[in-house]
C-alpha atoms as a PDB file:
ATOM      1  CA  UNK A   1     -76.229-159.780 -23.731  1.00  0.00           C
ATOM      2  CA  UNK A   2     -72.606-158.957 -23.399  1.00  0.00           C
ATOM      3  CA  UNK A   3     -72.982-157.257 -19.940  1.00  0.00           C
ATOM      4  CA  UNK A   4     -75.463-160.119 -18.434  1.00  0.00           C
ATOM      5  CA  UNK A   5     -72.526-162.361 -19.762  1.00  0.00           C
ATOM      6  CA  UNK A   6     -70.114-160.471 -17.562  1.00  0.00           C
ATOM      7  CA  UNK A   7     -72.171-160.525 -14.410  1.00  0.00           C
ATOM      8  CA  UNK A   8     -72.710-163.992 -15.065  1.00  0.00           C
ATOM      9  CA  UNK A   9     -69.055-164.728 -15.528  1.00  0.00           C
ATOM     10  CA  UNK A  10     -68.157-162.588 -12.831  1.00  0.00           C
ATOM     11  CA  UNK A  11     -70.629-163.928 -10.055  1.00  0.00           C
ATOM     12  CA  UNK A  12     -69.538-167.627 -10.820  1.00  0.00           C
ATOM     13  CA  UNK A  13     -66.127-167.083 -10.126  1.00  0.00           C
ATOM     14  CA  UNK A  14     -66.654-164.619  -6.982  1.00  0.00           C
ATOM     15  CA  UNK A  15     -68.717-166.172  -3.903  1.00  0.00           C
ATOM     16  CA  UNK A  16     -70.900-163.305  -2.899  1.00  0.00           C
ATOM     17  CA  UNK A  17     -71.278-164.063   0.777  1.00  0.00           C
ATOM     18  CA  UNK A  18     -67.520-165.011   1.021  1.00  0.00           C
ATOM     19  CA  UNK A  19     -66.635-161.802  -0.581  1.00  0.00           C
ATOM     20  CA  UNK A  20     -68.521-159.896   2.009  1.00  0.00           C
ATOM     21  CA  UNK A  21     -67.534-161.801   5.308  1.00  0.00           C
ATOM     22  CA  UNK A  22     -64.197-161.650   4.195  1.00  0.00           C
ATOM     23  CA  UNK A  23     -64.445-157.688   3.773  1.00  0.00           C
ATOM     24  CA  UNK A  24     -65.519-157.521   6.915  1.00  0.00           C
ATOM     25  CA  UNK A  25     -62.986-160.059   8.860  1.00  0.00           C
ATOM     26  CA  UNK A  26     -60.708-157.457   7.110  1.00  0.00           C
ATOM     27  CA  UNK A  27     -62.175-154.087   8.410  1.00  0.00           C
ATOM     28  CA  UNK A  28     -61.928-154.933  12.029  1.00  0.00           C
ATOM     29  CA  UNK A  29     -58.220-156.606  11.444  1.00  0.00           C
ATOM     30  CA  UNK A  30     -56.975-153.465  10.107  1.00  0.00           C
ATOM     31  CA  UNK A  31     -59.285-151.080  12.266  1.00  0.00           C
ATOM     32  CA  UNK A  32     -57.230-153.131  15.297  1.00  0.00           C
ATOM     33  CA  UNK A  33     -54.024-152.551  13.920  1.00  0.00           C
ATOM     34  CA  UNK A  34     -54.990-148.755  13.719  1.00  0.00           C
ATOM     35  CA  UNK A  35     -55.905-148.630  17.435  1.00  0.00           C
ATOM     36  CA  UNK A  36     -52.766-150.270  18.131  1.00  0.00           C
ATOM     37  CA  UNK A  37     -49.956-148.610  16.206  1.00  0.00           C
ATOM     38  CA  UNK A  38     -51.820-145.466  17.520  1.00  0.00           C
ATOM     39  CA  UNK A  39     -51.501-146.430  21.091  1.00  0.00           C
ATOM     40  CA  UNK A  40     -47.556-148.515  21.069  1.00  0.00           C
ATOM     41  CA  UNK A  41     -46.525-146.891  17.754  1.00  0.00           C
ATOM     42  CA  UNK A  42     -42.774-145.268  17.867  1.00  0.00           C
ATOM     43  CA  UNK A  43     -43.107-143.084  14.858  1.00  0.00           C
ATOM     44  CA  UNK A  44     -42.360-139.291  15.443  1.00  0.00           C
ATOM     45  CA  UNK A  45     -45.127-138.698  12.697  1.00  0.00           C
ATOM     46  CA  UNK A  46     -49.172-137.942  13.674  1.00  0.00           C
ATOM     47  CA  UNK A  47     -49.855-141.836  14.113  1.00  0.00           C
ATOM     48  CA  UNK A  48     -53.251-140.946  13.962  1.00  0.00           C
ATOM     49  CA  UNK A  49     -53.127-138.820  10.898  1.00  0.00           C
ATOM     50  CA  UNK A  50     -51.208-141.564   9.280  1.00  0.00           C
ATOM     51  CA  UNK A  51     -53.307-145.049  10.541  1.00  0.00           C
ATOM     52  CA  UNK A  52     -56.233-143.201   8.180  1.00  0.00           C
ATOM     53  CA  UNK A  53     -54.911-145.140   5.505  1.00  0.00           C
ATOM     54  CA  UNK A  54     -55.218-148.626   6.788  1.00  0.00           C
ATOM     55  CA  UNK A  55     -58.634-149.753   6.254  1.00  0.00           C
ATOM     56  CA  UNK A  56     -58.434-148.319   2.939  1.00  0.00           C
ATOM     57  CA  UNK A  57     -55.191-149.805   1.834  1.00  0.00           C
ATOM     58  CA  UNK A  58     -56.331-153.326   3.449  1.00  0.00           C
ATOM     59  CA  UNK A  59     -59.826-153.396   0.946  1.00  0.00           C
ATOM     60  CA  UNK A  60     -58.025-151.938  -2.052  1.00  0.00           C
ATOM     61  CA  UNK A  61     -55.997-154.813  -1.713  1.00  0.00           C
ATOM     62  CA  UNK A  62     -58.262-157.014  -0.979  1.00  0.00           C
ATOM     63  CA  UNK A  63     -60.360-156.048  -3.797  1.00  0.00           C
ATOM     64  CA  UNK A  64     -57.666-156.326  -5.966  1.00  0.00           C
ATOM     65  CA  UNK A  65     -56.518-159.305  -5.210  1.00  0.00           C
ATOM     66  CA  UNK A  66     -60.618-160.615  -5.375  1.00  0.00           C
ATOM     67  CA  UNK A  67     -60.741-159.734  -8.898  1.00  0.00           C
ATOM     68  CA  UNK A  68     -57.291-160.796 -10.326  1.00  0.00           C
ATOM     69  CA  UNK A  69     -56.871-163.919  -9.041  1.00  0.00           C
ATOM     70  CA  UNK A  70     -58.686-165.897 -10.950  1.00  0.00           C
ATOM     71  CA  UNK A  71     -58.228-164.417 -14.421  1.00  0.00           C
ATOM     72  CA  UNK A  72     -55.035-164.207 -15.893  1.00  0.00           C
ATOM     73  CA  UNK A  73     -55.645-161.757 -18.696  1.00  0.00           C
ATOM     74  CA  UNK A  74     -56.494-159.607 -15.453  1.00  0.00           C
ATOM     75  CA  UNK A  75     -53.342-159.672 -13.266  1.00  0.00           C
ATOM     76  CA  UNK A  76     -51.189-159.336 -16.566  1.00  0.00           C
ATOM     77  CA  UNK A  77     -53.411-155.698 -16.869  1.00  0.00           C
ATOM     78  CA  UNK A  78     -52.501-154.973 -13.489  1.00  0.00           C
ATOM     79  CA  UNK A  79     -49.078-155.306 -13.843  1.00  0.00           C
ATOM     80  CA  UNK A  80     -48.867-152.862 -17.196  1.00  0.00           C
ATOM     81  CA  UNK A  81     -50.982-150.273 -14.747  1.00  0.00           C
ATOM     82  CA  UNK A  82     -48.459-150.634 -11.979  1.00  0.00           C
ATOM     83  CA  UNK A  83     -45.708-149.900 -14.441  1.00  0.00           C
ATOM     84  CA  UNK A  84     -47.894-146.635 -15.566  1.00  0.00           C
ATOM     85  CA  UNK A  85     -48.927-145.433 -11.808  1.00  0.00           C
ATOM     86  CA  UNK A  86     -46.071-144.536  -9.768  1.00  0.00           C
ATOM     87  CA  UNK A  87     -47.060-144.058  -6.102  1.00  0.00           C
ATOM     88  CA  UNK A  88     -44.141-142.591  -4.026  1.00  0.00           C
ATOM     89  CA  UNK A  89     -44.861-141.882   0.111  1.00  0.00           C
ATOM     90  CA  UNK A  90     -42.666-139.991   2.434  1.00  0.00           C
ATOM     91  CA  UNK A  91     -41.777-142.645   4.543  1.00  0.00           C
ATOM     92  CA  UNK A  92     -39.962-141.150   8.025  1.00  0.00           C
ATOM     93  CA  UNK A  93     -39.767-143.821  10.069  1.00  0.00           C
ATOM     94  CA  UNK A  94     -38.884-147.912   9.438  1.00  0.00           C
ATOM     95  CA  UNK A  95     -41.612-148.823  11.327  1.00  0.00           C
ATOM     96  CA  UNK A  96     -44.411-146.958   9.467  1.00  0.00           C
ATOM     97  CA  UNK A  97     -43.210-149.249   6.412  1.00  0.00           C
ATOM     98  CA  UNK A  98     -43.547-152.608   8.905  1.00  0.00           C
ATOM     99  CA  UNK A  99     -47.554-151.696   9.718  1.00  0.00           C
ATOM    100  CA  UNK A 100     -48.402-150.763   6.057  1.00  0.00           C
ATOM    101  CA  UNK A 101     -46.983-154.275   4.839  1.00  0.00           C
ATOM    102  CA  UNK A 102     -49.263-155.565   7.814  1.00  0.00           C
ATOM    103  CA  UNK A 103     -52.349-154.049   6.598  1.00  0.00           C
ATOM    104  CA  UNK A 104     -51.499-154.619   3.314  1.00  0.00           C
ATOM    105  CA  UNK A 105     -50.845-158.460   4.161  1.00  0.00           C
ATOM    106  CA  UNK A 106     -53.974-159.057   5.796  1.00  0.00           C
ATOM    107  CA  UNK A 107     -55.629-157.486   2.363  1.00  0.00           C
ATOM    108  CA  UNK A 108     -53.735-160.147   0.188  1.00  0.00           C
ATOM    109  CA  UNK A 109     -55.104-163.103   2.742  1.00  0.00           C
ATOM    110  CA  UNK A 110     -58.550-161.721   2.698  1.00  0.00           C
ATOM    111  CA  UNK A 111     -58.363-161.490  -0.884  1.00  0.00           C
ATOM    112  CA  UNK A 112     -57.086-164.800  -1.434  1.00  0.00           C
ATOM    113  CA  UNK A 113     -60.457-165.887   0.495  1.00  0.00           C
ATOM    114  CA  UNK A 114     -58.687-167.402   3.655  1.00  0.00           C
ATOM    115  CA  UNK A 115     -59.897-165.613   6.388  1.00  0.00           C
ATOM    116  CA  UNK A 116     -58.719-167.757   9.068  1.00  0.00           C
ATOM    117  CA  UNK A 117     -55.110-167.671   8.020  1.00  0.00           C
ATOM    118  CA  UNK A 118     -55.627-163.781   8.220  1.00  0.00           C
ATOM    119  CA  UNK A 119     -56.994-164.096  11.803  1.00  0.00           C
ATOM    120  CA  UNK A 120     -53.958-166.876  12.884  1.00  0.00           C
ATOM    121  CA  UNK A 121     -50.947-164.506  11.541  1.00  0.00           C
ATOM    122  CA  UNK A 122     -52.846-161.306  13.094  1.00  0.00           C
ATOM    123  CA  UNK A 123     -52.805-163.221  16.266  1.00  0.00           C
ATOM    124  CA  UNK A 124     -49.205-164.127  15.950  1.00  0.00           C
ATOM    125  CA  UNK A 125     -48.024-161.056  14.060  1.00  0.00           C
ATOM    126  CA  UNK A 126     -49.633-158.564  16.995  1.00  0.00           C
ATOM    127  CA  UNK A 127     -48.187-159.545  20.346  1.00  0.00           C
ATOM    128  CA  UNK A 128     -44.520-159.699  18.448  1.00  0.00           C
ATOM    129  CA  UNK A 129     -44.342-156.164  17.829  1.00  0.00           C
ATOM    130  CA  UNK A 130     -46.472-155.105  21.386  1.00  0.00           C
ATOM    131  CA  UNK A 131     -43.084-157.348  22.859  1.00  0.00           C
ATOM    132  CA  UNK A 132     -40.376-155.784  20.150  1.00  0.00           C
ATOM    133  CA  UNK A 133     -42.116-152.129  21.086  1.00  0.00           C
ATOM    134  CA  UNK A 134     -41.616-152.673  25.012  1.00  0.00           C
ATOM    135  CA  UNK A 135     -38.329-154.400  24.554  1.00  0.00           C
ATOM    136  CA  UNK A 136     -37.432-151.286  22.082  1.00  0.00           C
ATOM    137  CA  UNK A 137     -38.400-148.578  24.867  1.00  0.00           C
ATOM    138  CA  UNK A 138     -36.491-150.326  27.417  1.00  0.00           C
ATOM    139  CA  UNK A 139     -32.916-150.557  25.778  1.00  0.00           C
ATOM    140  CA  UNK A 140     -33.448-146.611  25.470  1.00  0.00           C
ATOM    141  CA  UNK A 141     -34.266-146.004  28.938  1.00  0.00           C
ATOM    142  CA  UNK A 142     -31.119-147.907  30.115  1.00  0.00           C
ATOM    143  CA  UNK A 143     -28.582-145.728  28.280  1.00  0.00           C
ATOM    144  CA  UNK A 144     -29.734-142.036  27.091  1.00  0.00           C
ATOM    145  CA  UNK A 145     -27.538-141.091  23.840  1.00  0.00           C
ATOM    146  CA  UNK A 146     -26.981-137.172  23.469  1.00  0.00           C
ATOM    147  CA  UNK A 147     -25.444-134.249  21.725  1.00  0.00           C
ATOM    148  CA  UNK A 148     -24.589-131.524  24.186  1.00  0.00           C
ATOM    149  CA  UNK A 149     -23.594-128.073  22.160  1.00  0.00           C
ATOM    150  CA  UNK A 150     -22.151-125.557  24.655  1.00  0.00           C
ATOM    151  CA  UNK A 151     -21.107-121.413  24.241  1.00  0.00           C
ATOM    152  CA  UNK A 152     -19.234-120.460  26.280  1.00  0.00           C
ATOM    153  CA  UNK A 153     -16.717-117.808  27.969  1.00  0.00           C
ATOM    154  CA  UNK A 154     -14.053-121.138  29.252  1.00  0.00           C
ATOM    155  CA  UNK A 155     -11.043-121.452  26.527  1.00  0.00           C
ATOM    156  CA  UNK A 156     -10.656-124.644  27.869  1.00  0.00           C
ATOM    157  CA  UNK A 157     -11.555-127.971  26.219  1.00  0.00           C
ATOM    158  CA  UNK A 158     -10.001-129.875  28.737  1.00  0.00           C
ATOM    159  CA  UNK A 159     -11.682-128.355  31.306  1.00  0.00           C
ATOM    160  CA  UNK A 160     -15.022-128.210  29.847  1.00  0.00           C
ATOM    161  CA  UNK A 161     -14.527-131.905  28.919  1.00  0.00           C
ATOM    162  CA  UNK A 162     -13.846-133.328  32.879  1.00  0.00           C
ATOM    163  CA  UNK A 163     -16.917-131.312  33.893  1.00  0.00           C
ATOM    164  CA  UNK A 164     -18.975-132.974  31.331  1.00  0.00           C
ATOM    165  CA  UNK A 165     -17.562-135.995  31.935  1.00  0.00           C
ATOM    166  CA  UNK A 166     -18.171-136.417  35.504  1.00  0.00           C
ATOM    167  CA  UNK A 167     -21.769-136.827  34.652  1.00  0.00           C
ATOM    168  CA  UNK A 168     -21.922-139.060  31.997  1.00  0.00           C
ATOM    169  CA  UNK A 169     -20.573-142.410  31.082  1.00  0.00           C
ATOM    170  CA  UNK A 170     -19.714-141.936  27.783  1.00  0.00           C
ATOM    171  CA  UNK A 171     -17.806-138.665  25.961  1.00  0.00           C
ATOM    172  CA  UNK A 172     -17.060-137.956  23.197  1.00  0.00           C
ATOM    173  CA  UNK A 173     -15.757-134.183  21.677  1.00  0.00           C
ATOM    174  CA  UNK A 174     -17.108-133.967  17.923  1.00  0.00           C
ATOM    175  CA  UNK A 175     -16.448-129.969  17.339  1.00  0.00           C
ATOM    176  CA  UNK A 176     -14.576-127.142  18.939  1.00  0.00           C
ATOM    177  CA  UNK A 177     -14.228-123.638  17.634  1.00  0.00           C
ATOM    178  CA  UNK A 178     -12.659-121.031  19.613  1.00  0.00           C
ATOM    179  CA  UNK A 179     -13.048-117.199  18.397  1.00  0.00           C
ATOM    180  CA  UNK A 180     -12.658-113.930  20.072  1.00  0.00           C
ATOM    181  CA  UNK A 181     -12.559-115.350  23.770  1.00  0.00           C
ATOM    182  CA  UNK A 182     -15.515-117.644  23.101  1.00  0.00           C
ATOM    183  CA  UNK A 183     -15.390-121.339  22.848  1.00  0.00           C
ATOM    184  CA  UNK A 184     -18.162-123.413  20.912  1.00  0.00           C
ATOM    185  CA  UNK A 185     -17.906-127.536  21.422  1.00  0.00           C
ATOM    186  CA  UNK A 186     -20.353-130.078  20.176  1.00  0.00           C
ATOM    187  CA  UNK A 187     -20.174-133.429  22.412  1.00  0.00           C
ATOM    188  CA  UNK A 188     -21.798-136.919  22.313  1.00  0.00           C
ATOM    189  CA  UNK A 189     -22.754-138.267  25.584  1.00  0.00           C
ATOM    190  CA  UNK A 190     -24.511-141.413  27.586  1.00  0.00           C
ATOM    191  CA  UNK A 191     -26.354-140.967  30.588  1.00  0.00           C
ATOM    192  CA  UNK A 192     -28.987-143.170  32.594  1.00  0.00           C
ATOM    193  CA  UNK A 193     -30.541-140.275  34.941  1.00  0.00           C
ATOM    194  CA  UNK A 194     -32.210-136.785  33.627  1.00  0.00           C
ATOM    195  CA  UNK A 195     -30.497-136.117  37.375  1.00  0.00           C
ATOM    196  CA  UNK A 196     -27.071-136.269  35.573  1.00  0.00           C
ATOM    197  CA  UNK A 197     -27.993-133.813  32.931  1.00  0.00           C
ATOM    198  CA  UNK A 198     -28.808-131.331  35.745  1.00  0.00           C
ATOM    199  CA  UNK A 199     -25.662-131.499  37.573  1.00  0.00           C
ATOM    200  CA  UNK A 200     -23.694-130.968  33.863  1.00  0.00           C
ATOM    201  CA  UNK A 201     -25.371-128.057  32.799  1.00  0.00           C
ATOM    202  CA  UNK A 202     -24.615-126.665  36.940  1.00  0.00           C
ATOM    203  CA  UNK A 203     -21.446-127.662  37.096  1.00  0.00           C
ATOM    204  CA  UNK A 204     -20.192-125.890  33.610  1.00  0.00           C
ATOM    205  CA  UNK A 205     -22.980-122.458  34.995  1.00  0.00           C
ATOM    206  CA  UNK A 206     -20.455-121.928  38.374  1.00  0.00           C
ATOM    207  CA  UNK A 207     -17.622-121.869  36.077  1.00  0.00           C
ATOM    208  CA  UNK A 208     -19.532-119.384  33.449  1.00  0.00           C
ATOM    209  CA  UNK A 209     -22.753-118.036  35.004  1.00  0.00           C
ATOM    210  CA  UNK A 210     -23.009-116.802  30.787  1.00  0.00           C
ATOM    211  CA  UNK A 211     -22.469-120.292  28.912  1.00  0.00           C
ATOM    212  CA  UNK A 212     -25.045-121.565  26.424  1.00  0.00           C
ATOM    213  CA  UNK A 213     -26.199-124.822  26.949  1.00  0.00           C
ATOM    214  CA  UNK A 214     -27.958-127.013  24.501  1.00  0.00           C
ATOM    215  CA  UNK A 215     -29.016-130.921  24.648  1.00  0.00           C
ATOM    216  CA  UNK A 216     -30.667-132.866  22.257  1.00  0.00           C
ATOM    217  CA  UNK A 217     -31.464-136.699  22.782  1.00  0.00           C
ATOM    218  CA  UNK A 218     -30.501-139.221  19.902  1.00  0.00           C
ATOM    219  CA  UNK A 219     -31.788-142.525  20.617  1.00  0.00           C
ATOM    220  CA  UNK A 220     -30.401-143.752  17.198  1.00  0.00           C
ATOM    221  CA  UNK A 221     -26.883-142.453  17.769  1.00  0.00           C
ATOM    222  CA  UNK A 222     -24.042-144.134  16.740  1.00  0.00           C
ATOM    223  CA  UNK A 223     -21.271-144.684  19.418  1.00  0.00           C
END
């Protein structure tokens, strides 16, 4: 009699059909939001590997939130688990955090048993980061940021410095070590053309057909 009880209890508080539609409203919101960070994501991670989680995290949530919401004694239980369970994520990238509070969003709507809010902020939420993601990739293209590490035979920092700076619009020396006739500098450099690069690294090769040249491009660099 106790267990019929707690059916009984449980299927007048929980709507059946609304539990299922919005499960499903859900599913395709956060299979979406998969496609898409997969296809305009910026992360350096496996996107693909990572968007996995979505649909997952979206109907834990939702389920979650289904059960506790309407019984007290229940959320206060889910709090003392949280405070048990600690769940710690290697998180590379800002933006990774930005789509799981998305998914995890449209789990606490769903739950909450308003599907058309979750459809209204997934149609405003969407085309905001589609137009911060293109906006994003442009301001890179416009001015390349760089670290340029060079080996090489000149003694010269001043001289290696006008070369590289002939090419670039920004320069600046971080490191230079010179030992037994070699010379190693570390600079940080804008450019706008890949063209640019190419006439560097040839100018500094006639002047030591032996240098070293290294170039790695940091978008994030501060200047």
């Amino acid at each position: 009699m106790d267990f019929e009880q707690y059916l009984s209890d449980f299927n007048s508080t929980i709507n059946i059909l609304e539990f299922i539609l919005n499960i499903a409203i859900v599913t395709v919101l956060a299979f979406i939001v998969k496609l898409f960070y997969i296809r305009y994501g910026t992360a350096i991670s496996n996107r693909r590997k990572f968007s996995t989680i979505f649909i997952p995290l979206a109907l834990a949530t939702l389920l979650i939130i289904t059960v506790i919401k309407s019984s007290i004694a229940l959320s206060l239980g889910l709090v003392g688990a949280l405070s048990i369970v600690r769940f710690r994520a290697a998180i590379k990238d800002p933006e990774e955090l930005t789509y799981l509070f998305l998914v995890i969003g449209l789990g606490l709507i769903g739950g909450a048993n308003k599907p058309i809010l979750a459809i209204v902020s997934f149609a405003i939420f969407l085309p905001l980061l589609y137009f911060n993601n293109r906006y994003k990739g442009k301001s890179n293209t416009i001015e390349n940021k760089a670290s340029i590490y060079i080996e090489t035979n000149i003694e010269s920092v001043e001289k290696i410095s006008n070369l590289i700076e002939a090419h670039t619009h920004y320069l600046e020396l971080k490191r230079a070590d010179i030992n037994a006739g070699k010379m190693q500098a570390t600079y940080y450099c804008t450019f706008k053309e890949a063209s640019s690069l190419d006439h560097c690294f040839s100018a500094i090769r006639n002047e030591d057909s032996s240098a070293i040249l290294s170039f790695v491009e940091q978008p994030d660099l501060l200047l």
